[in-house]
Protein backbone atom coordinates (compact mmCIF):
# COMPACT_ATOMS: atom_id res chain seq x y z
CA UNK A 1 118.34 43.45 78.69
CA UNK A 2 116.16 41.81 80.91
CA UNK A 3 112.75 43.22 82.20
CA UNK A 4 113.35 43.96 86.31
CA UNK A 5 110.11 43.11 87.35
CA UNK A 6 108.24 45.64 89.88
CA UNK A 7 106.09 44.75 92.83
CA UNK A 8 103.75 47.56 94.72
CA UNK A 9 103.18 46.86 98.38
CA UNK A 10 99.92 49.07 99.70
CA UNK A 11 100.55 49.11 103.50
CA UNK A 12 103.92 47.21 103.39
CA UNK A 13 105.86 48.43 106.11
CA UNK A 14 104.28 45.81 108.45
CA UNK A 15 105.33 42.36 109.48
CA UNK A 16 103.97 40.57 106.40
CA UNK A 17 104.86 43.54 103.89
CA UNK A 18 108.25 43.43 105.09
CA UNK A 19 108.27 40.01 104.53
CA UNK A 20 107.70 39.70 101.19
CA UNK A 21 109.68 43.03 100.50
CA UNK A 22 113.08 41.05 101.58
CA UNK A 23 111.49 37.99 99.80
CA UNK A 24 110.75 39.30 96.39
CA UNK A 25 114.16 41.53 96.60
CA UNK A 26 116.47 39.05 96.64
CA UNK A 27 114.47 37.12 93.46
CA UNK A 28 115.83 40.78 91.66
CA UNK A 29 112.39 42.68 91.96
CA UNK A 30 112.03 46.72 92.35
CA UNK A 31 109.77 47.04 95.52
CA UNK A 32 107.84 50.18 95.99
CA UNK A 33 105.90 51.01 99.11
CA UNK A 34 102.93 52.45 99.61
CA UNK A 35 103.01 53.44 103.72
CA UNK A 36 100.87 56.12 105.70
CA UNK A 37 104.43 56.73 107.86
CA UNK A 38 106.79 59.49 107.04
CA UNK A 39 110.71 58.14 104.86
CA UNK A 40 113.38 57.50 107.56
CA UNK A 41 116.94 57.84 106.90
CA UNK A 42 117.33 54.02 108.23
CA UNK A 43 114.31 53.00 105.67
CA UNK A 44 114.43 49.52 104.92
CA UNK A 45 112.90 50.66 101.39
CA UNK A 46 114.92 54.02 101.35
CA UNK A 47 113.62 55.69 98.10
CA UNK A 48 111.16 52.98 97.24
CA UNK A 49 108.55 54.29 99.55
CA UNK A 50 105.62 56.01 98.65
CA UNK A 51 103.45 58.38 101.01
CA UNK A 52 99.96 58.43 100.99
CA UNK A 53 97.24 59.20 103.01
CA UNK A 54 95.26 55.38 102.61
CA UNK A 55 92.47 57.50 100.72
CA UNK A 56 93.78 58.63 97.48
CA UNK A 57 96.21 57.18 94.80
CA UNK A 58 97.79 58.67 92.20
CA UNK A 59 97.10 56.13 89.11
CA UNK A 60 100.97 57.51 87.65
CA UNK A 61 102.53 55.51 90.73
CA UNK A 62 101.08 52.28 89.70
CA UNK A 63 101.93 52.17 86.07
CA UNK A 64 104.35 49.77 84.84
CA UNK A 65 103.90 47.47 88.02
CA UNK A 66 103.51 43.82 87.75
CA UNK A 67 102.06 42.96 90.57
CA UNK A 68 99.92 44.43 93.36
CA UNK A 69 99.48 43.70 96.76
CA UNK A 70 97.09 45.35 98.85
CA UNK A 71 97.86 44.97 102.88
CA UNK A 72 96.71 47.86 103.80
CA UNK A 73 94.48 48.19 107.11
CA UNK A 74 94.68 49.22 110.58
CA UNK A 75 95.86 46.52 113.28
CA UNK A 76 92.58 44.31 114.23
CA UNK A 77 94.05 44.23 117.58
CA UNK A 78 95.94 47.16 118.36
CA UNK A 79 93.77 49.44 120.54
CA UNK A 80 90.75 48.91 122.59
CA UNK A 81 87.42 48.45 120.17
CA UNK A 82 85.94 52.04 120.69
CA UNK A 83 83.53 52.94 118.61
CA UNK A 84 85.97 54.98 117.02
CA UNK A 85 88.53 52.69 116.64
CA UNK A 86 86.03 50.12 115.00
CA UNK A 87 85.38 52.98 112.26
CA UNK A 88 88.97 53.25 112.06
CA UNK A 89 89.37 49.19 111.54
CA UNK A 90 87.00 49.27 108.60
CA UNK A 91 87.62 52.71 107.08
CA UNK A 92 91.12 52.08 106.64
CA UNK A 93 90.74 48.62 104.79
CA UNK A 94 87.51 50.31 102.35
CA UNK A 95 88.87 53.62 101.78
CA UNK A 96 92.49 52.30 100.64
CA UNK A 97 90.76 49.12 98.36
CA UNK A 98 88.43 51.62 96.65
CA UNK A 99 91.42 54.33 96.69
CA UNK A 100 93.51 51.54 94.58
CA UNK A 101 90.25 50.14 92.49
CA UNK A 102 89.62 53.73 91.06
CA UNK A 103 93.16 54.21 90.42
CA UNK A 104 93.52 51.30 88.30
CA UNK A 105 90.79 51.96 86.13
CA UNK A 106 92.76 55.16 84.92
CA UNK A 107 96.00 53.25 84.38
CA UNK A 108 97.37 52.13 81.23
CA UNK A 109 99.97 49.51 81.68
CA UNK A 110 98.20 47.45 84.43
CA UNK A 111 99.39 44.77 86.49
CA UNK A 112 99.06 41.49 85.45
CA UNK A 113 97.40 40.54 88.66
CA UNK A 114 96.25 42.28 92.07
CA UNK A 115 96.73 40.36 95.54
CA UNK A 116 93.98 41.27 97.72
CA UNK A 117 94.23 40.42 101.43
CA UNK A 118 91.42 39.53 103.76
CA UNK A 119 91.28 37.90 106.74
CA UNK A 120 88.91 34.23 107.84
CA UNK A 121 87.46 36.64 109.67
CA UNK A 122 84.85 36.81 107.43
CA UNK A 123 83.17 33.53 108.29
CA UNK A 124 82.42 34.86 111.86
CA UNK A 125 83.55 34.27 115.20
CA UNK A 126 81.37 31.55 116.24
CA UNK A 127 82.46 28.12 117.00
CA UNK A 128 80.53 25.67 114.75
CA UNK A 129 81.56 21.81 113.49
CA UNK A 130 81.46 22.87 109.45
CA UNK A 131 84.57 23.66 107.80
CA UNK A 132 83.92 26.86 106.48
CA UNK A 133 85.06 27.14 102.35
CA UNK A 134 85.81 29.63 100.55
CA UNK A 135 81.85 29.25 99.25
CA UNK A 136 80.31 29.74 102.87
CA UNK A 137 78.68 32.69 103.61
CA UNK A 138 80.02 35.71 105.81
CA UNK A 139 79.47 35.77 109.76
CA UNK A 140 76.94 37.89 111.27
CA UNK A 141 79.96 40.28 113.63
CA UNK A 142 81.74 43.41 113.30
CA UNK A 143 85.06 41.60 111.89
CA UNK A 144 82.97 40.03 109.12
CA UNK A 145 81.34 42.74 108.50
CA UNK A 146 84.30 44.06 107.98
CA UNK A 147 85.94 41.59 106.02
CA UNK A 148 82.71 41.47 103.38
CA UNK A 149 83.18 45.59 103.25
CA UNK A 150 86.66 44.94 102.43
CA UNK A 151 86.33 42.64 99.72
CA UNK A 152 83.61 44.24 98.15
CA UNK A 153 85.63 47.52 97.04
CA UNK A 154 88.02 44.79 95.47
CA UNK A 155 85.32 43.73 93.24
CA UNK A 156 85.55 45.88 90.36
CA UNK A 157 89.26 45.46 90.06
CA UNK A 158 88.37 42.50 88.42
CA UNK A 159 87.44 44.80 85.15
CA UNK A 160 90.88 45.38 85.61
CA UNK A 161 93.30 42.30 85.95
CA UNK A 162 93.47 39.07 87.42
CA UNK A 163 92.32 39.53 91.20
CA UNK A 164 93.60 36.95 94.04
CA UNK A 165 91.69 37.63 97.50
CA UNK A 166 93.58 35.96 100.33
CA UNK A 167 91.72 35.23 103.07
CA UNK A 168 94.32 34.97 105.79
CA UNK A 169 94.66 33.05 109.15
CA UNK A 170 97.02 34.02 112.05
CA UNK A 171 100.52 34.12 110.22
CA UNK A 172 102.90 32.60 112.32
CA UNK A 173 106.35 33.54 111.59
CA UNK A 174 109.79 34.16 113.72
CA UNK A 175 110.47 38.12 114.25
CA UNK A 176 107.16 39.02 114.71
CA UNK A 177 103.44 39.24 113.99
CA UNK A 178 101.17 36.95 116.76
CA UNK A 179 104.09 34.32 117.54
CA UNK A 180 106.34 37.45 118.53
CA UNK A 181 103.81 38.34 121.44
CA UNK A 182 103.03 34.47 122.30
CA UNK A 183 106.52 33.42 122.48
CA UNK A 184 106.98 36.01 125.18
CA UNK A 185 104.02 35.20 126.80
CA UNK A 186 105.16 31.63 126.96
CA UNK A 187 108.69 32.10 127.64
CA UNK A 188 107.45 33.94 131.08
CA UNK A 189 105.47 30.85 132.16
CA UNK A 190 102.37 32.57 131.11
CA UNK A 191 101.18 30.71 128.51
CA UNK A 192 97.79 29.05 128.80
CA UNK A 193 94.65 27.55 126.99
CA UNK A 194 91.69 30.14 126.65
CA UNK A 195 88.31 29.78 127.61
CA UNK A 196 86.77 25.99 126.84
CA UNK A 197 90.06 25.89 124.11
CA UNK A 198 87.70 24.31 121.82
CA UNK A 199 88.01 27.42 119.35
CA UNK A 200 90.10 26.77 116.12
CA UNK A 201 93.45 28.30 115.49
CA UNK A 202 93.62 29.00 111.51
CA UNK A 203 96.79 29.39 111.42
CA UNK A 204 99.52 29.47 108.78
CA UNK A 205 103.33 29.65 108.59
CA UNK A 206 104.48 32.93 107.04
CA UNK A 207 106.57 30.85 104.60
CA UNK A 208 103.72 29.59 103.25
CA UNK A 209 101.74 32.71 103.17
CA UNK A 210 105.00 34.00 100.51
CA UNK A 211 104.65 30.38 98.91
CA UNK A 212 100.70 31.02 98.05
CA UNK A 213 101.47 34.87 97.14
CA UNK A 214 104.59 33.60 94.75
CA UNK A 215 102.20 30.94 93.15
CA UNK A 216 99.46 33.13 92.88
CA UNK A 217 101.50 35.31 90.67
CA UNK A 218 102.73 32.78 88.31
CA UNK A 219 100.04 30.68 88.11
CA UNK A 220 97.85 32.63 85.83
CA UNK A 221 94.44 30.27 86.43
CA UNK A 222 94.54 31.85 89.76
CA UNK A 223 92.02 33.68 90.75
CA UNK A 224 89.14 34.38 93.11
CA UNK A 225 89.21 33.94 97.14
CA UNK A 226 91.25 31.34 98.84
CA UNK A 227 91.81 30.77 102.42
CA UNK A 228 95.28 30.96 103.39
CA UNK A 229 95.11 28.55 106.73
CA UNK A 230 97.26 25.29 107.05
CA UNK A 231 95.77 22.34 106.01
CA UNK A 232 95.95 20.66 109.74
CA UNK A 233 94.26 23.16 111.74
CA UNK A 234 94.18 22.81 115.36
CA UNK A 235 92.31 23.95 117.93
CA UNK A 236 93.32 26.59 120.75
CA UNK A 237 94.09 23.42 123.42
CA UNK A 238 96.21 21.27 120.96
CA UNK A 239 97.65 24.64 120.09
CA UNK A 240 98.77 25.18 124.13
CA UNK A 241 100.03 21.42 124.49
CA UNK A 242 102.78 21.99 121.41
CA UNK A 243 103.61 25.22 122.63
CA UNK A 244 103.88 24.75 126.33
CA UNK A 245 106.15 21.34 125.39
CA UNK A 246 108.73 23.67 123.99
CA UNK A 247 108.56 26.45 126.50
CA UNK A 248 108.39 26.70 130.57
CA UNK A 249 104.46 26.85 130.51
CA UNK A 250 102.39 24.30 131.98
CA UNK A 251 100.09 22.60 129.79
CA UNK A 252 97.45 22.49 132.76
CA UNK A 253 97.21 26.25 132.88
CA UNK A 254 93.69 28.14 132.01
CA UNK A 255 92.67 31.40 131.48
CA UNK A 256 89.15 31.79 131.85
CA UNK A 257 86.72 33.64 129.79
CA UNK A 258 85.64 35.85 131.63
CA UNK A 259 89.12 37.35 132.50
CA UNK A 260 89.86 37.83 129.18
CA UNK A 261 86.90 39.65 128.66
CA UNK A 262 87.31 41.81 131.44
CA UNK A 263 90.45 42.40 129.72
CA UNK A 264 89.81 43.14 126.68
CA UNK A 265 86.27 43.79 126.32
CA UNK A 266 84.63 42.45 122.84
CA UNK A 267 88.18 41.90 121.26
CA UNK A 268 88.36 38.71 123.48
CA UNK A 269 86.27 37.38 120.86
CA UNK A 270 89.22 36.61 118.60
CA UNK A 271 90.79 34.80 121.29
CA UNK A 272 87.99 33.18 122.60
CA UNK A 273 85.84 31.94 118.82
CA UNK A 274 86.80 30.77 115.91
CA UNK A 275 85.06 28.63 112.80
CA UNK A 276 87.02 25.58 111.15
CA UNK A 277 88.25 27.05 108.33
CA UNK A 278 89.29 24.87 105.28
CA UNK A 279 92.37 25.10 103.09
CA UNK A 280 90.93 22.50 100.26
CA UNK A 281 90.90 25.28 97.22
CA UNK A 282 94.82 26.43 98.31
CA UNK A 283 95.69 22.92 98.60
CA UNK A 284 94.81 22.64 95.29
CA UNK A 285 97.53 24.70 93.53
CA UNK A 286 100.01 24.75 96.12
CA UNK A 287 101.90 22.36 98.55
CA UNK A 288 102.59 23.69 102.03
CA UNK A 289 105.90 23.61 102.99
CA UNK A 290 104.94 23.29 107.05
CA UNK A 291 100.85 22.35 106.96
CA UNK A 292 101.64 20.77 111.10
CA UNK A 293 101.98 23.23 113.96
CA UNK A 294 105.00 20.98 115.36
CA UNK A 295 106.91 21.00 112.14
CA UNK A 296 106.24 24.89 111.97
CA UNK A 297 107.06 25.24 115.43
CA UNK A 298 110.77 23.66 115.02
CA UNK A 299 111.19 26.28 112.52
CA UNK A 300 109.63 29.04 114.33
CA UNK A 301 111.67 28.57 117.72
């Protein structure tokens, strides 16, 4: 009898999570869900699901598994960036790393690898020529901060298994995530280039993201950090011209900077910066299936 192979999502009940839920269930895997919200009779997962608090794991619910992927973290831009909420952002993505790190020292079937997702916002906010690599060192702000918190816990999971960190973009994918809010945005006439538009996207097609994760797993000289971002990055103005061609926004329109941050306070800073990030390392053991906006685009819409 063959070996049905078992995949634990840590925060999976999101956009991404359920993503790769659907994907790796139709290739025949069990899925099992780690999630902070309460079972619901109309539960995608029904009784795959797995409550927890984001703090604590119990190391029985992780043997057996053959893969881990840790998504777990509160949304970057959900609420306002109180002070509280801030604590919130980076409490949520240590506390459930270090939560999963101690509980796989104590297991005794382990994984054969652990996914660990990040975000390129650990190279900073700050507009600047060099393509940041997966070698470049962290950004000075509170989401790099973040991000270098966040991938620290990983660290000693390591001692463990094989450990992947993905270091992702803005995942662009049809149903939901950041497209979901732009496509309404532009579908109203709305949609505009912000600030000087000079700021880079670093995107990436949520396709691709499950085409990395999938090779990642099978590929078993995979590990370390890589930057999940398409290999023909754009910046925020190229990014308005392809989207306002396929939608009933002009491609003149601005928003300035200083509305946003009236706005939106210091969270205008994701709109508003971004580095060059590189996709050299990723490129190296995988082939994007849409690395152009346009092509990603037709797909998308």
């Amino acid at each position: 009898m063959t070996h049905q192979k078992t995949l634990i999502l840590l925060g999976g009940s999101g956009f991404i999570g359920q993503a790769l839920s659907k994907y790796f269930k139709k290739l025949s895997w069990e899925v099992k869900i780690f999630t902070r919200k309460k079972k619901s009779k109309n539960s995608l997962y029904q009784d795959k699901e797995i409550e927890w608090n984001g703090k604590e794991i119990n190391p029985r619910d992780l043997e057996n598994s053959d893969v881990i992927i840790n998504l777990a973290g509160q949304g970057i831009a959900d609420k306002a960036w109180t002070k509280g909420y801030k604590q919130k952002i980076l409490e949520s993505r240590v506390y459930s790393t270090r939560a999963l790190a101690k509980a796989l020292s104590q297991v005794t079937n382990k994984p054969s690898v652990v996914i660990q997702s990040s975000a390129v916002g650990y190279y900073g906010l700050e507009n600047c020529s060099e393509i940041c690599t997966e070698s470049s060192l962290p950004g000075k702000d509170f989401l790099a901060h973040v991000c270098e918190q966040w991938e620290k816990e990983a660290t000693p999971i390591k001692e463990e298994t094989r450990l992947v960190i993905t270091r992702f973009g803005v995942v662009m994918g049809a149903g939901g995530g950041a497209f979901k809010q732009l496509k309404k945005i532009y579908q109203c006439g709305l949609g505009s280039t912000l600030g000087r538009g000079d700021q880079w996207m670093n995107w990436i097609h949520l396709q691709d993201l499950i085409g990395f994760i999938e090779t990642a797993i099978q590929n078993k000289s995979c590990s370390g950090v890589y930057n999940l971002v398409s290999p023909l990055n754009i910046t925020n103005k190229e990014f308005h011209k392809l989207l306002a061609k396929k939608t009933i926004s002009f491609e003149w329109m601005k928003t300035p900077a200083f509305l946003l941050k009236l706005l939106l306070g210091k969270r205008s800073d994701i709109l508003l910066k971004g580095p060059r990030v590189g996709s050299e390392k990723t490129e190296k053991i995988y082939t994007f299936n849409y690395p152009s906006f346009e092509d990603a685009l037709k797909d998308i819409l």
